[in-house]
Protein backbone atom coordinates (compact mmCIF):
# COMPACT_ATOMS: atom_id res chain seq x y z
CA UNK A 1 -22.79 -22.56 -13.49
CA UNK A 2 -21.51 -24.33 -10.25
CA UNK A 3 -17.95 -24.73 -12.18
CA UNK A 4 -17.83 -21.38 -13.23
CA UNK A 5 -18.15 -19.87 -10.11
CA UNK A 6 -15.61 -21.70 -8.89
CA UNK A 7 -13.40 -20.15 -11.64
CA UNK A 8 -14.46 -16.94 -10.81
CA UNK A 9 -13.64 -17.74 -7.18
CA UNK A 10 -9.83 -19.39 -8.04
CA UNK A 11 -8.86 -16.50 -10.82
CA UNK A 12 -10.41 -14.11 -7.57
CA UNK A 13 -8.21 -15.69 -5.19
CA UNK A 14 -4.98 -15.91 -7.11
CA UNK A 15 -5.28 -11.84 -7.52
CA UNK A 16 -5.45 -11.16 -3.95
CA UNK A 17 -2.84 -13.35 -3.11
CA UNK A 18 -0.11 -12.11 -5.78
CA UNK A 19 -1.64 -8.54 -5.12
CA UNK A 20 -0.87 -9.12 -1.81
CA UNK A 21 2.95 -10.29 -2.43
CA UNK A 22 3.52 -7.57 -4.38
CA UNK A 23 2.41 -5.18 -2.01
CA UNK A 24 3.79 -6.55 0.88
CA UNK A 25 7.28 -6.59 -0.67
CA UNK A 26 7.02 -10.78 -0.57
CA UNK A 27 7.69 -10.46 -4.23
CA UNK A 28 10.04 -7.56 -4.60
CA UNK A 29 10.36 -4.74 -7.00
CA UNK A 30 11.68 -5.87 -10.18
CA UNK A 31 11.69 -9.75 -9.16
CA UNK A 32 11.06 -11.92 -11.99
CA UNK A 33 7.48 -13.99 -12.25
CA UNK A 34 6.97 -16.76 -13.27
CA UNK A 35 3.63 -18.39 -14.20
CA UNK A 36 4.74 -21.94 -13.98
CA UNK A 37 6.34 -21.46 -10.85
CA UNK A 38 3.49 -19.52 -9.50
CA UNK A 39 1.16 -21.55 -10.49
CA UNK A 40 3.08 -24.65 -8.96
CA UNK A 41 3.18 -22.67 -5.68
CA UNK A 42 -0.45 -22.06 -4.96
CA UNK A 43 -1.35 -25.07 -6.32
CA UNK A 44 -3.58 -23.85 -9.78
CA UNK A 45 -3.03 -23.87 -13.55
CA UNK A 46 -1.10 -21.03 -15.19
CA UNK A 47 -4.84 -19.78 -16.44
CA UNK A 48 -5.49 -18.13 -13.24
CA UNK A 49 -1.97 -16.74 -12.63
CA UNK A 50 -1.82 -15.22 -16.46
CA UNK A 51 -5.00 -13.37 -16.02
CA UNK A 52 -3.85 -12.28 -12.58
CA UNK A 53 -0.56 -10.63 -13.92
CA UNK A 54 -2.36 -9.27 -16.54
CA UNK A 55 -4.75 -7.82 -13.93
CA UNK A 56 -2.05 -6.51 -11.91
CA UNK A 57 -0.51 -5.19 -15.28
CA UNK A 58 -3.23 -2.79 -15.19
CA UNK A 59 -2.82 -1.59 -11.87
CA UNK A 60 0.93 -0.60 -12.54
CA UNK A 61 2.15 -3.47 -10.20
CA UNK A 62 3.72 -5.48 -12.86
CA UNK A 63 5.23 -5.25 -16.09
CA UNK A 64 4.88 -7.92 -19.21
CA UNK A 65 7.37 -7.43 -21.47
CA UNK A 66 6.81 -9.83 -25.07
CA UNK A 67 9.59 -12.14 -25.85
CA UNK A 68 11.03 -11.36 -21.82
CA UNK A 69 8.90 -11.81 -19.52
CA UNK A 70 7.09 -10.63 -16.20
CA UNK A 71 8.21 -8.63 -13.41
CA UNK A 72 6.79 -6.80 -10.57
CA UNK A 73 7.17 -3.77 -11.20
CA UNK A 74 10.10 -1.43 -9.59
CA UNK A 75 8.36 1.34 -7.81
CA UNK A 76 7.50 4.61 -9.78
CA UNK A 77 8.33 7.79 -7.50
CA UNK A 78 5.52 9.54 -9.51
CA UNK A 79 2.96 7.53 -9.04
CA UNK A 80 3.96 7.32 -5.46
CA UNK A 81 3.36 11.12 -5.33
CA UNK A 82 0.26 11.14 -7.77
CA UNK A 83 -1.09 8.33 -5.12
CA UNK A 84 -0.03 10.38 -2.17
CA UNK A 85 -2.06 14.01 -3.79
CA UNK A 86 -5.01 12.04 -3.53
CA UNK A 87 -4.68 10.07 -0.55
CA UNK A 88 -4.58 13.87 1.08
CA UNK A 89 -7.14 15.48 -0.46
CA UNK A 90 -9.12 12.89 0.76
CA UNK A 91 -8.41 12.68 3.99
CA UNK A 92 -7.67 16.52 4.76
CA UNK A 93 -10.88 16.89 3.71
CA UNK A 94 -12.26 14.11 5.52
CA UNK A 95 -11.19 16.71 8.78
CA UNK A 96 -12.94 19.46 7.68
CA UNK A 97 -16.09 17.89 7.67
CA UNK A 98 -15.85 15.63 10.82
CA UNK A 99 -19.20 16.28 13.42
CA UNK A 100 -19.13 18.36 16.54
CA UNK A 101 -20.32 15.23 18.22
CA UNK A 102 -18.32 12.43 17.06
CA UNK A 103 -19.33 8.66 17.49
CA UNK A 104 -18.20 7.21 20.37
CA UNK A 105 -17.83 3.52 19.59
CA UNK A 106 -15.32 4.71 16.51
CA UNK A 107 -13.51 7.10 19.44
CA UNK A 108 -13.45 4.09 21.54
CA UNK A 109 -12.04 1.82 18.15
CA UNK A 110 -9.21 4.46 17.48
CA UNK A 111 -7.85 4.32 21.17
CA UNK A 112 -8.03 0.85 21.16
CA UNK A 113 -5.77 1.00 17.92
CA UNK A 114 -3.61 3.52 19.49
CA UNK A 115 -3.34 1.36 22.08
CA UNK A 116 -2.46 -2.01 20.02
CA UNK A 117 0.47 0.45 17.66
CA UNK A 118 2.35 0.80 21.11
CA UNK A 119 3.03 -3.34 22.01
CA UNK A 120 6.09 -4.22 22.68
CA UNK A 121 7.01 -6.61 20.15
CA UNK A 122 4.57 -5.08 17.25
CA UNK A 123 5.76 -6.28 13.80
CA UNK A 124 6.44 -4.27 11.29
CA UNK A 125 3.56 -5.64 9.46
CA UNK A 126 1.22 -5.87 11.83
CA UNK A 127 1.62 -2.12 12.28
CA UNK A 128 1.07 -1.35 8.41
CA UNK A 129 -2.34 -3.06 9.35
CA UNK A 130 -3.27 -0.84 12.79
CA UNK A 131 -2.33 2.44 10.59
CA UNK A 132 -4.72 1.88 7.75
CA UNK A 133 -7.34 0.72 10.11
CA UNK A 134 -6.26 4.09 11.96
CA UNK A 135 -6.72 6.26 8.49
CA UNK A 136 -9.96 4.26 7.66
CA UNK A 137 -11.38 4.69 11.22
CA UNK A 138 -10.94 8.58 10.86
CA UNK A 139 -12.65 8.94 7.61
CA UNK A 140 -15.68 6.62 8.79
CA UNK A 141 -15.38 9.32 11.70
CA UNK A 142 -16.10 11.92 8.89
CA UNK A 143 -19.07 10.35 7.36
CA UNK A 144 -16.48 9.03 4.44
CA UNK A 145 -16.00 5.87 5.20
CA UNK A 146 -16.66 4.77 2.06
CA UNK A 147 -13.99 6.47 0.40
CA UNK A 148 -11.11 4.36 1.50
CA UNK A 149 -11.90 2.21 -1.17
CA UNK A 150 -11.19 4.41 -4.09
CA UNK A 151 -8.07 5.30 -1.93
CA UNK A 152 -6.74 1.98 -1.32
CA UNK A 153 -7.64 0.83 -4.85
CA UNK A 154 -4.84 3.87 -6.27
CA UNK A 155 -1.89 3.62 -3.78
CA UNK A 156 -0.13 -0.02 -4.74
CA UNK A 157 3.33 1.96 -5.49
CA UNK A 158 2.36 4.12 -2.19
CA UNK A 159 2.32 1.21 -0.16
CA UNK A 160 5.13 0.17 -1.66
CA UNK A 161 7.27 2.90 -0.97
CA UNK A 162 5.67 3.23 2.49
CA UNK A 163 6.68 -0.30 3.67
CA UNK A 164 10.05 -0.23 2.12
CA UNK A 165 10.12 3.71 4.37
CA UNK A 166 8.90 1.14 7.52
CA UNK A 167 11.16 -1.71 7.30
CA UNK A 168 14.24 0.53 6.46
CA UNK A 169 13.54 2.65 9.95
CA UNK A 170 12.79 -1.15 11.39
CA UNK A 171 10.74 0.57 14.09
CA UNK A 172 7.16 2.50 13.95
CA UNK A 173 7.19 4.58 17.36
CA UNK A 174 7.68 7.82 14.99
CA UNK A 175 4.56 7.25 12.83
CA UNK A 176 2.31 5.68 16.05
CA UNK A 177 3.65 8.87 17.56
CA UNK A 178 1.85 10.89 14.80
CA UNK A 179 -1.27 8.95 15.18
CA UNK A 180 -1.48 10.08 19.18
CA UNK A 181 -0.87 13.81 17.63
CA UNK A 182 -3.55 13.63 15.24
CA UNK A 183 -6.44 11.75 17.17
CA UNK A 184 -5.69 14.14 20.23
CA UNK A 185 -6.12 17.05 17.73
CA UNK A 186 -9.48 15.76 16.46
CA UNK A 187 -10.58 14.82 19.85
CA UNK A 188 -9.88 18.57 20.80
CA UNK A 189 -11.82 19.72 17.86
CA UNK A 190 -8.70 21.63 16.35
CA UNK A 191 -9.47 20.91 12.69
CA UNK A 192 -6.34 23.03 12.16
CA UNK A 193 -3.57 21.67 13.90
CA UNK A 194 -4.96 17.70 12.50
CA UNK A 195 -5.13 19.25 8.91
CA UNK A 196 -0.86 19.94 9.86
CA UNK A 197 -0.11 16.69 11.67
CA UNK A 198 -1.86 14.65 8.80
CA UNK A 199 -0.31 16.66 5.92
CA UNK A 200 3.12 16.00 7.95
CA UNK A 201 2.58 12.54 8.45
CA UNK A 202 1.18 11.45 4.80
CA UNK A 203 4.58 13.52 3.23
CA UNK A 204 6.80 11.50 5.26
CA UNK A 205 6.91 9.13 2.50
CA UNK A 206 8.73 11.27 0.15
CA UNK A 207 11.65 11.57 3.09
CA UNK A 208 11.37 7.66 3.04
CA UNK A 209 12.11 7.21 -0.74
CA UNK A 210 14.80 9.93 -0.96
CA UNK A 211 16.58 7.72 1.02
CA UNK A 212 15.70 4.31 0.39
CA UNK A 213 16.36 4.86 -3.09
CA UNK A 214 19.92 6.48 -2.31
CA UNK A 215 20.89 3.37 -0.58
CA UNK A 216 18.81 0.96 -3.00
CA UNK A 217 17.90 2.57 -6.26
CA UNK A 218 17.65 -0.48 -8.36
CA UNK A 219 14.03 -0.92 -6.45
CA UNK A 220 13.04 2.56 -8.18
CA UNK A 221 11.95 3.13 -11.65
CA UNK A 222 14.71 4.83 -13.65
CA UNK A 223 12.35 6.10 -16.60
CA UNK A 224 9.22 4.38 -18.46
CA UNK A 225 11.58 3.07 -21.06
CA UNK A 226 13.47 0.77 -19.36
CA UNK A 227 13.52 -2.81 -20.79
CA UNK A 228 14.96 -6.10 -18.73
CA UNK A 229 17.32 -8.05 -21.27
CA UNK A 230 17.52 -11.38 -21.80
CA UNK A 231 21.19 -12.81 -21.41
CA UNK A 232 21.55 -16.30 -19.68
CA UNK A 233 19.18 -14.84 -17.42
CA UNK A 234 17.10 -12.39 -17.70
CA UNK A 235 18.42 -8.67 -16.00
CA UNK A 236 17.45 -5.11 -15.66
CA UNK A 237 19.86 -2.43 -17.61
């Protein structure tokens, strides 16, 4: 049982940390993988690595192709924008429903947030963290806290294309700026004007791929056909 567990725990771990990689652009869009060298790297047997691609397979985050190999996958612009519908449904609607007295530890959470997006020296990263904190602090404002979950669990090519947005501008003050417009319109109580500053800032992201992807389109999907080939090495058509 003990063993097992352990198993569990290692196959667990592995996930979250290639899930991670991907995500966080560590492992690029349309890098090769490679199990052995994986494995090598965080120190397991290919068992747990295989199972994690696979895993991540599923999710849309990497491709296995028989006979060629694995790649992360190169960012799909519709999925970004199928992950982006929901991601605002939720959390316009998250607005409309948020109390006429709202909890004042969470208030207090979100300035403190706001507060930590404006230090000099933020990194890129770091920011990425503070604004889904920010998101998840406002539906927990709601009563939907709960909901980030589902969210977060359908937006891997989202984040994607939102980092890639982030480290292509190289600075955040425009989206930290959008946070200050949005908490000061729910701290007013104008359900309105946050509905517009929230639907403004989540559709930034298809501004951010338009031109990412004129500059760098070999990090974007072409169509659901495409095949890498094996030559001497292994390359994208």
């Amino acid at each position: 049982m003990a063993r097992s567990n352990r198993q569990r725990t290692s196959r667990r771990a592995v996930y979250e940390t290639l899930r991670r990689k991907v995500l966080t652009l560590e492992l690029p869009p349309g890098a090769a993988l490679s199990e052995n060298e994986l494995a090598a790297a965080l120190g397991v047997s290919r068992t747990p690595v295989r199972e994690s691609l696979i895993l991540l397979s599923q999710e849309g985050l990497v491709q296995i192709f028989p006979q060629v190999g694995s790649f992360v996958s190169r960012v799909d612009p519709a999925k970004v924008a199928d992950a982006q519908f929901l991601r605002e449904a939720v959390e316009l609607a998250a607005l409309d429903d948020l109390p006429a007295e709202l909890d004042a530890d969470l208030v207090e959470e979100l300035r403190r947030n706001l507060a930590e997006q404006e230090r000099p020296g933020l990194g890129l990263e770091d920011f990425f963290e503070l604004d889904e904190a920010f998101h998840h602090a406002l539906l927990r404002l709601s009563g939907h806290g709960s909901a980030w979950a589902t969210v977060v669990s359908a937006k891997g090519h989202l984040d994607r294309a939102r980092r890639l947005g982030l480290y292509d501008t190289a600075t955040p003050t425009g989206f930290a700026a959008q946070h200050v417009e949005i908490f000061e319109a729910v701290l007013g109580g104008d359900a309105a004007l946050a509905r517009s500053a929230m639907r403004t800032h989540l559709r930034a992201v298809f501004d951010d791929v338009e031109r990412v992807r004129a500059r760098s389109p070999e990090l974007f999907a072409k169509d659901t056909g495409s095949v890498p080939v094996r030559r001497n090495v292994v390359v994208w058509e």
